[in-house]
Protein backbone atom coordinates (compact mmCIF):
# COMPACT_ATOMS: atom_id res chain seq x y z
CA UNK A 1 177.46 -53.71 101.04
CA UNK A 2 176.83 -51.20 98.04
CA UNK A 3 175.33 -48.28 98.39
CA UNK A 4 174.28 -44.92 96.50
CA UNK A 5 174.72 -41.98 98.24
CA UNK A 6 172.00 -39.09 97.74
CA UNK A 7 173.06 -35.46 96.79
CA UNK A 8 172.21 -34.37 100.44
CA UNK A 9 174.40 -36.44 102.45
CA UNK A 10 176.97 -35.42 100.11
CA UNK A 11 176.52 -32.10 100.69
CA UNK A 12 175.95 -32.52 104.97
CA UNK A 13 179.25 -33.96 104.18
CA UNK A 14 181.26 -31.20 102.09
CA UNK A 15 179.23 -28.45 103.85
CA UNK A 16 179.55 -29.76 107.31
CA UNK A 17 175.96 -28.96 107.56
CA UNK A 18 174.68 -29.44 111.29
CA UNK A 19 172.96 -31.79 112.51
CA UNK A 20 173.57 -33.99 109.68
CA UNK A 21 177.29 -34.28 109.11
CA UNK A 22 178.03 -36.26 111.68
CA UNK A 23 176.36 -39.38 109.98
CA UNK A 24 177.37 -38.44 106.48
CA UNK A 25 181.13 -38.00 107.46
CA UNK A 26 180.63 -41.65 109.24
CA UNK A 27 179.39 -42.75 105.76
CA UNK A 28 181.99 -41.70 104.22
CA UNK A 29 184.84 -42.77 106.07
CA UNK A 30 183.34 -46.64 106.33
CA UNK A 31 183.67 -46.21 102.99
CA UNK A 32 187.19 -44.85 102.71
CA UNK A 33 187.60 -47.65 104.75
CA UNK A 34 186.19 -50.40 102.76
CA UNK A 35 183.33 -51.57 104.62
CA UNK A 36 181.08 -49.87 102.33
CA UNK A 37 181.12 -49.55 98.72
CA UNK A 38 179.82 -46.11 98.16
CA UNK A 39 178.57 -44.54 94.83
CA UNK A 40 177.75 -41.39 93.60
CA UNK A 41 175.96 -40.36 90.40
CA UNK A 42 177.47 -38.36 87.57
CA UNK A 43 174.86 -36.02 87.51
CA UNK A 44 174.80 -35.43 91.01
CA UNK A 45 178.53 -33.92 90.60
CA UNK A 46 177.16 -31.00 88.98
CA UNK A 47 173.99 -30.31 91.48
CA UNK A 48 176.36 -30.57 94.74
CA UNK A 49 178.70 -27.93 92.77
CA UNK A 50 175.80 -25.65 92.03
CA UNK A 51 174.68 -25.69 95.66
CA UNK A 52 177.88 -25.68 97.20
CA UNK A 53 178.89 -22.54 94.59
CA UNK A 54 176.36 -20.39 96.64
CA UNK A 55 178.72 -20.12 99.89
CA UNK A 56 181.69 -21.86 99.08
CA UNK A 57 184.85 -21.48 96.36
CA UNK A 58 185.39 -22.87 93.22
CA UNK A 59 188.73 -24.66 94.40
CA UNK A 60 187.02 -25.59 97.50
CA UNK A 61 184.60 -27.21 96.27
CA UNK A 62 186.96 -28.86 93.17
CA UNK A 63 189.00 -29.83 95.59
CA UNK A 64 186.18 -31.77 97.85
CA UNK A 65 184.78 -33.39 94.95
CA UNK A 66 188.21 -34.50 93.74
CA UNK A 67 188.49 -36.03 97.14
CA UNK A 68 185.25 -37.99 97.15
CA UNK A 69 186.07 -39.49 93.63
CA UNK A 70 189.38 -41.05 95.78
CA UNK A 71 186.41 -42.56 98.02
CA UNK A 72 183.17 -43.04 96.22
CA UNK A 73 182.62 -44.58 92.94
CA UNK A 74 180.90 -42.59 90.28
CA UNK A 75 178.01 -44.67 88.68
CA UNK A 76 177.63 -43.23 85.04
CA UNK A 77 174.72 -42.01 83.58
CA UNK A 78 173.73 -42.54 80.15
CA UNK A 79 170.89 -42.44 77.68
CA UNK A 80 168.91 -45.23 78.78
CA UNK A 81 169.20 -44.45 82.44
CA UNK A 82 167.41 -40.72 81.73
CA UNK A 83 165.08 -42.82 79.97
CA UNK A 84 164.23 -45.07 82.24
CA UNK A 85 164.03 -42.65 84.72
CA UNK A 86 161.63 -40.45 82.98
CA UNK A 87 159.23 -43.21 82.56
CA UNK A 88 159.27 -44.22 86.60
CA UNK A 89 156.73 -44.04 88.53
CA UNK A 90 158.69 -41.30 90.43
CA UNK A 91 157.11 -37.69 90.45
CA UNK A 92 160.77 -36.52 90.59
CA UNK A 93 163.24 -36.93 87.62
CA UNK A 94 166.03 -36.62 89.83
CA UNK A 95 165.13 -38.82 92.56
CA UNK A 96 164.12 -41.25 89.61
CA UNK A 97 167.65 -41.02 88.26
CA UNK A 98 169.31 -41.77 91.47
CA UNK A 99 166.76 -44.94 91.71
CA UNK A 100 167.84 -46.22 88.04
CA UNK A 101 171.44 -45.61 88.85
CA UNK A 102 170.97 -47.65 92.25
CA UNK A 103 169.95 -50.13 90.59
CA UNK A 104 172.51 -50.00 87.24
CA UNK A 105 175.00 -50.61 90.03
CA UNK A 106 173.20 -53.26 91.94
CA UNK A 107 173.40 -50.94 95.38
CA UNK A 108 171.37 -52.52 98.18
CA UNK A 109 170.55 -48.58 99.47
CA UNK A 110 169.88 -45.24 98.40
CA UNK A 111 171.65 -43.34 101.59
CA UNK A 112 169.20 -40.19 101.57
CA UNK A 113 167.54 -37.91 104.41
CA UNK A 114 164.54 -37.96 101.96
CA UNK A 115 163.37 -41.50 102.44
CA UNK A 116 160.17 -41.00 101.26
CA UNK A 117 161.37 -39.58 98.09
CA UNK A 118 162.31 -42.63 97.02
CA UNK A 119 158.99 -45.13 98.28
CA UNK A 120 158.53 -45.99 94.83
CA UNK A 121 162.23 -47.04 93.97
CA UNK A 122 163.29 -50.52 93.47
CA UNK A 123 166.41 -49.88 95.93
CA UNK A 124 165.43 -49.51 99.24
CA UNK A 125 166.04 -46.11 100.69
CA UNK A 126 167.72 -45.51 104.57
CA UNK A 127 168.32 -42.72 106.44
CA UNK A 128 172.13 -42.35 107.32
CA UNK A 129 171.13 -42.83 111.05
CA UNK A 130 169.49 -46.32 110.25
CA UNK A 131 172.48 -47.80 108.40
CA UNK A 132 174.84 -47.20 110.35
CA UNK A 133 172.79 -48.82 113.27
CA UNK A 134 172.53 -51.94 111.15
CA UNK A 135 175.71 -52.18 110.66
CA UNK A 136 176.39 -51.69 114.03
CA UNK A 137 174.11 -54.20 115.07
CA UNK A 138 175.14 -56.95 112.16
């Protein structure tokens, strides 16, 4: 199964942010693993590093990234994805980007806290808790 993971979860993950971790750090290892093929978006790199900047060090957070690209494939971003973003019928560009880029790479989910962010995307979105319960159950 393919999935793209949102900026958030990334972030529960590098940040250890309570009470969300938890589900983002079992994310991430089913996909260090190999029973999930996770993605991440290039522009998303740069957004997780200027949140995580605000309590955490550069080489922390380098370091954490670098880690994650061991992990998690990066789906690129190019011209025609901001494009095609910007003319979604999304209200955010961001979230719009992350639905283009789920789709570029064929993902069956956007892995978000912020479901409903992404109601208009043509990739489904689940919560962390949800897929992991159907893979459990599967």
């Amino acid at each position: 199964m393919k999935i793209l993971i949102d900026t958030n979860i990334i972030i529960d993950y590098l940040k250890g942010r309570e009470p969300f971790a938890e589900y983002a750090e079992k994310i991430i290892e089913l996909c260090n693993q190999g029973e999930l093929q996770g993605f991440l978006t290039a522009s998303a790199v740069t957004d997780i590093y200027y949140i995580l900047k605000k309590t955490a060090k550069h080489r922390q957070i380098i370091d954490g990234l670098k880690m994650l690209f061991s992990i998690l494939e990066i789906a690129p971003v190019d011209k025609i994805d901001l494009l095609r973003a910007m003319n979604a019928d999304m209200p955010d560009l961001e979230d719009a980007l992350v639905s283009q880029c789920a789709k570029k790479v064929k993902a069956d989910f956007i892995v978000t806290r912020n479901a409903k962010d992404f109601a208009d995307s043509v990739v489904q979105p689940i919560t962390p808790r949800k897929l992991l319960a159907q893979i459990k159950a599967d």
